[in-house]
N, C-alpha and C. Protein backbone atom coordinates (compact mmCIF):
# COMPACT_ATOMS: atom_id res chain seq x y z
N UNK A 1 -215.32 35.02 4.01
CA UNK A 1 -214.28 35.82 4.66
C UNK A 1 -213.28 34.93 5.39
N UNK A 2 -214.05 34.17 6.15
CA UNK A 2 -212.80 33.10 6.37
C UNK A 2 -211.76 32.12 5.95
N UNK A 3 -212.09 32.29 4.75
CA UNK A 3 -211.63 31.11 3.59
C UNK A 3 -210.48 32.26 3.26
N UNK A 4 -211.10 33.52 2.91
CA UNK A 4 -209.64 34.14 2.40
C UNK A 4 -208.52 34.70 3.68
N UNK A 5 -208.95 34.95 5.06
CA UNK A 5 -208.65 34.75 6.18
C UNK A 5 -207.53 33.96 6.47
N UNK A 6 -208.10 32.21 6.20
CA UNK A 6 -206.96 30.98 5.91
C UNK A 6 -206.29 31.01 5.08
N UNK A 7 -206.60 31.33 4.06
CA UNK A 7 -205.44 31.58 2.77
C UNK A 7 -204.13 32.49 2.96
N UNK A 8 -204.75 33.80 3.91
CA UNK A 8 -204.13 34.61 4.42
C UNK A 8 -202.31 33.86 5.19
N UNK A 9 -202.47 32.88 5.40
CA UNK A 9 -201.94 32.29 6.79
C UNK A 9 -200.84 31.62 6.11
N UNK A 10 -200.15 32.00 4.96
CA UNK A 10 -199.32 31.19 3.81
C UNK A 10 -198.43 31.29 4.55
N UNK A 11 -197.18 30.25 4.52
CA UNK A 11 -196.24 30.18 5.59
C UNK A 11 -195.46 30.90 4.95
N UNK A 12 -194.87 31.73 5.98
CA UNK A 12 -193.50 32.77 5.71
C UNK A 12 -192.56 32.19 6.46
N UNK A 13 -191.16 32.85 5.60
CA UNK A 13 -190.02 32.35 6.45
C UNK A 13 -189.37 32.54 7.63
N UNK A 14 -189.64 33.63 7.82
CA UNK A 14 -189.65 34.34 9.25
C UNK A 14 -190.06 33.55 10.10
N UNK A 15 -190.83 32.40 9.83
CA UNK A 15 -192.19 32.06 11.12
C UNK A 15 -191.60 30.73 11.19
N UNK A 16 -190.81 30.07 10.36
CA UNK A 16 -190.65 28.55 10.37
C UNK A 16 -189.75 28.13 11.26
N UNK A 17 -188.95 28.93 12.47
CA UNK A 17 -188.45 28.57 12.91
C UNK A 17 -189.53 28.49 14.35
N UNK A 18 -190.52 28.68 14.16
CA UNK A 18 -191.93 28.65 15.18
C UNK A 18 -192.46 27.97 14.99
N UNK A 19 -193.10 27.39 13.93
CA UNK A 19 -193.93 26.98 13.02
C UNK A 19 -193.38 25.34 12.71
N UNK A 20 -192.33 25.24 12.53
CA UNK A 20 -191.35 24.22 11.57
C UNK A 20 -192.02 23.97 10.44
N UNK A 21 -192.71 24.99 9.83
CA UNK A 21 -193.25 24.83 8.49
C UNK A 21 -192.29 25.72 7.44
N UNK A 22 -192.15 24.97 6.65
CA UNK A 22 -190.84 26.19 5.90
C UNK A 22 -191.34 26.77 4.64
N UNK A 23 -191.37 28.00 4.87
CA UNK A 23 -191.59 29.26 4.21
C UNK A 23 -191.61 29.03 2.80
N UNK A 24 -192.88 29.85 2.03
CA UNK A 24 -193.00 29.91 0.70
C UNK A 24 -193.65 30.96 0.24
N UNK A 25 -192.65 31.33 -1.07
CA UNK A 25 -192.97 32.29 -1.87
C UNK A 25 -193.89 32.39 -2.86
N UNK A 26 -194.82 33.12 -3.16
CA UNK A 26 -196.27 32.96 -3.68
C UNK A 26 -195.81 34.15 -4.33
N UNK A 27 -196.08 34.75 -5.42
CA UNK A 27 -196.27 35.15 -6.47
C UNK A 27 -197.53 36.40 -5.98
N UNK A 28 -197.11 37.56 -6.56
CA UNK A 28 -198.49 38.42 -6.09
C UNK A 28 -199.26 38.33 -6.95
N UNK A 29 -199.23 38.33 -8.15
CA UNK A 29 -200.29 37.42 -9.37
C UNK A 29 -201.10 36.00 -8.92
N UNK A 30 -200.52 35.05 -8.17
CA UNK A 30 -201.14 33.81 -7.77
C UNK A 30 -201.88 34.17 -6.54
N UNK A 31 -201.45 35.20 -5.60
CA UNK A 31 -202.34 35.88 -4.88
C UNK A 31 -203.15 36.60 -5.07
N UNK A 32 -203.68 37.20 -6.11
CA UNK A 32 -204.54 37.75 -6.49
C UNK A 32 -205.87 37.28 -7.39
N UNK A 33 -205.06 35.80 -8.32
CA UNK A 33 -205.90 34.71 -8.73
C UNK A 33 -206.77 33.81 -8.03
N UNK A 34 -205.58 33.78 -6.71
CA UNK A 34 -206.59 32.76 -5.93
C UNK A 34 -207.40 33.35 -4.86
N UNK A 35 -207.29 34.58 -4.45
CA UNK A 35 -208.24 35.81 -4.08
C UNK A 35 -209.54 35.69 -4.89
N UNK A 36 -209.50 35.79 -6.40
CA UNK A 36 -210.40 36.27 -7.47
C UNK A 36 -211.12 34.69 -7.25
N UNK A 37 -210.72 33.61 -7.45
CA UNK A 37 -211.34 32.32 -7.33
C UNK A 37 -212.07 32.25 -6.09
N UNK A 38 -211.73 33.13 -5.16
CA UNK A 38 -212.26 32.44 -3.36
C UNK A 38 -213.64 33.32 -3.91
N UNK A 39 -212.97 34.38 -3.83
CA UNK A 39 -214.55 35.70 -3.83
C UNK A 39 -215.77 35.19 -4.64
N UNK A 40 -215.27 34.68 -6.02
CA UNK A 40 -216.08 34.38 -7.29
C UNK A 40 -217.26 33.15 -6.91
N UNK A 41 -216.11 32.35 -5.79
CA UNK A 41 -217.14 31.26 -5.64
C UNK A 41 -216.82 30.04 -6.09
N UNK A 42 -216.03 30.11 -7.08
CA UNK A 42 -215.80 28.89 -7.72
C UNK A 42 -214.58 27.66 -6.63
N UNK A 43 -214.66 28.10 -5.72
CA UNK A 43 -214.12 27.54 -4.47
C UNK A 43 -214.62 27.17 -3.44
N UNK A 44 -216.14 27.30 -3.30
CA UNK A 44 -217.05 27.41 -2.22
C UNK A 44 -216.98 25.84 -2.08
N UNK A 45 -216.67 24.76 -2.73
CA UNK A 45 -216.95 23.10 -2.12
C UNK A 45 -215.56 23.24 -1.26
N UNK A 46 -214.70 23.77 -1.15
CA UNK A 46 -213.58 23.37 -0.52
C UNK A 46 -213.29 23.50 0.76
N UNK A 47 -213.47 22.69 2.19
CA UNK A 47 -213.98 23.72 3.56
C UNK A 47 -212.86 24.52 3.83
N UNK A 48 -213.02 25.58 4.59
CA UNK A 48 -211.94 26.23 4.77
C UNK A 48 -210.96 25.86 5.65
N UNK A 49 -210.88 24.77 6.32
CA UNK A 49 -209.69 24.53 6.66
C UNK A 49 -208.71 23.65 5.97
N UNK A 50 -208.83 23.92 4.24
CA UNK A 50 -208.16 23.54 3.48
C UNK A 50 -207.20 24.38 3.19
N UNK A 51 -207.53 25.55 3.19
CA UNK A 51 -207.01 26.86 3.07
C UNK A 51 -205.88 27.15 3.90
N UNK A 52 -205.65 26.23 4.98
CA UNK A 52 -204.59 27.04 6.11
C UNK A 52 -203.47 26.62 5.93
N UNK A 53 -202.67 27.31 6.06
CA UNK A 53 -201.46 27.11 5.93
C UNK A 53 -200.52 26.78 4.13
N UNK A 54 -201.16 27.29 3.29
CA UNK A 54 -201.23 26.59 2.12
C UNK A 54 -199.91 27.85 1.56
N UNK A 55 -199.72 27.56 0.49
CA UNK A 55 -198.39 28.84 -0.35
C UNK A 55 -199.43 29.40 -1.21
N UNK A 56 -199.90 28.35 -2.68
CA UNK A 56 -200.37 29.43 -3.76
C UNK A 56 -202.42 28.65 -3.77
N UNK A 57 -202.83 29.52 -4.27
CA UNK A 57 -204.56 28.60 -4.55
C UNK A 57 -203.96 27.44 -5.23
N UNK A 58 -203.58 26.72 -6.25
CA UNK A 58 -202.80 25.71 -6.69
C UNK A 58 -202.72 24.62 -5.51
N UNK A 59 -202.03 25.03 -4.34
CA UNK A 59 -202.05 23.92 -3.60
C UNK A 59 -203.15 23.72 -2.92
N UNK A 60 -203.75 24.45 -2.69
CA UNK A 60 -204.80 24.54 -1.99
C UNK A 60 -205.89 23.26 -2.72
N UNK A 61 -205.95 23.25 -3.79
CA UNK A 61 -206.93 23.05 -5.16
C UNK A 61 -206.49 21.17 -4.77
N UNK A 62 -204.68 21.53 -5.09
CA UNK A 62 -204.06 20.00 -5.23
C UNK A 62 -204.62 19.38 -3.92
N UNK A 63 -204.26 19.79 -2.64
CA UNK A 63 -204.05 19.13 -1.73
C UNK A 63 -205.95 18.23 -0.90
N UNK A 64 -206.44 19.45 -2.03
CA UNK A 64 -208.12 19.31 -1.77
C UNK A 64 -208.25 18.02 -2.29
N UNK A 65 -208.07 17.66 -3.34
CA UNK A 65 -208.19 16.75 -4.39
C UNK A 65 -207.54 15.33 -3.96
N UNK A 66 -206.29 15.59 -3.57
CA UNK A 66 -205.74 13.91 -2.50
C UNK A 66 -206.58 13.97 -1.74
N UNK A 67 -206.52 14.42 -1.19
CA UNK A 67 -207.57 13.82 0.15
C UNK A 67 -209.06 13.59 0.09
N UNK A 68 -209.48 13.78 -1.07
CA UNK A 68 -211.14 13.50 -1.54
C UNK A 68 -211.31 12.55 -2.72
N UNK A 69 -210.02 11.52 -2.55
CA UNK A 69 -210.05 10.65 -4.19
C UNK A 69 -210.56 9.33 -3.05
C-alpha cells in the first residue's frame, strides 16, 4: 500500500512552484500498468522510496536500476 501511496505522489504542475520539481504528465494507461505491476508483485525488490516523486512506473524501474549498477 505504500509503494502505490509513493507512486501516488507524481509531480504535478500546479505543485512545482512549491516543490521546484517540474510537473509531469503520465498517461492514464501507464498509470494503470504501473498500478497492475506494484499490486502483482513483480515490483516488490524495489524499496518504496523509489517510488516518490516519480512521473510513469518506467521511471521508477529506470531510476531503480542507476542507482543499483
Amino acid at each position: 500500500a505504500r509503494k502505490i501511496q509513493r507512486f501516488l505522489t507524481q509531480p504535478f504542475f500546479v505543485a512545482e512552484q512549491f516543490t521546484g520539481i517540474p510537473g509531469k504528465y503520465v498517461k492514464v494507461e501507464d498509470t494503470i500498468r504501473g498500478f497492475d505491476q506494484i499490486l502483482s508483485g513483480q515490483l516488490d525488490h524495489i524499496p518504496e522510496g523509489d517510488f516518490y516523486m516519480k512521473g510513469s512506473i518506467d521511471e521508477v524501474i529506470a531510476d531503480y536500476k542507476k542507482g543499483n549498477k
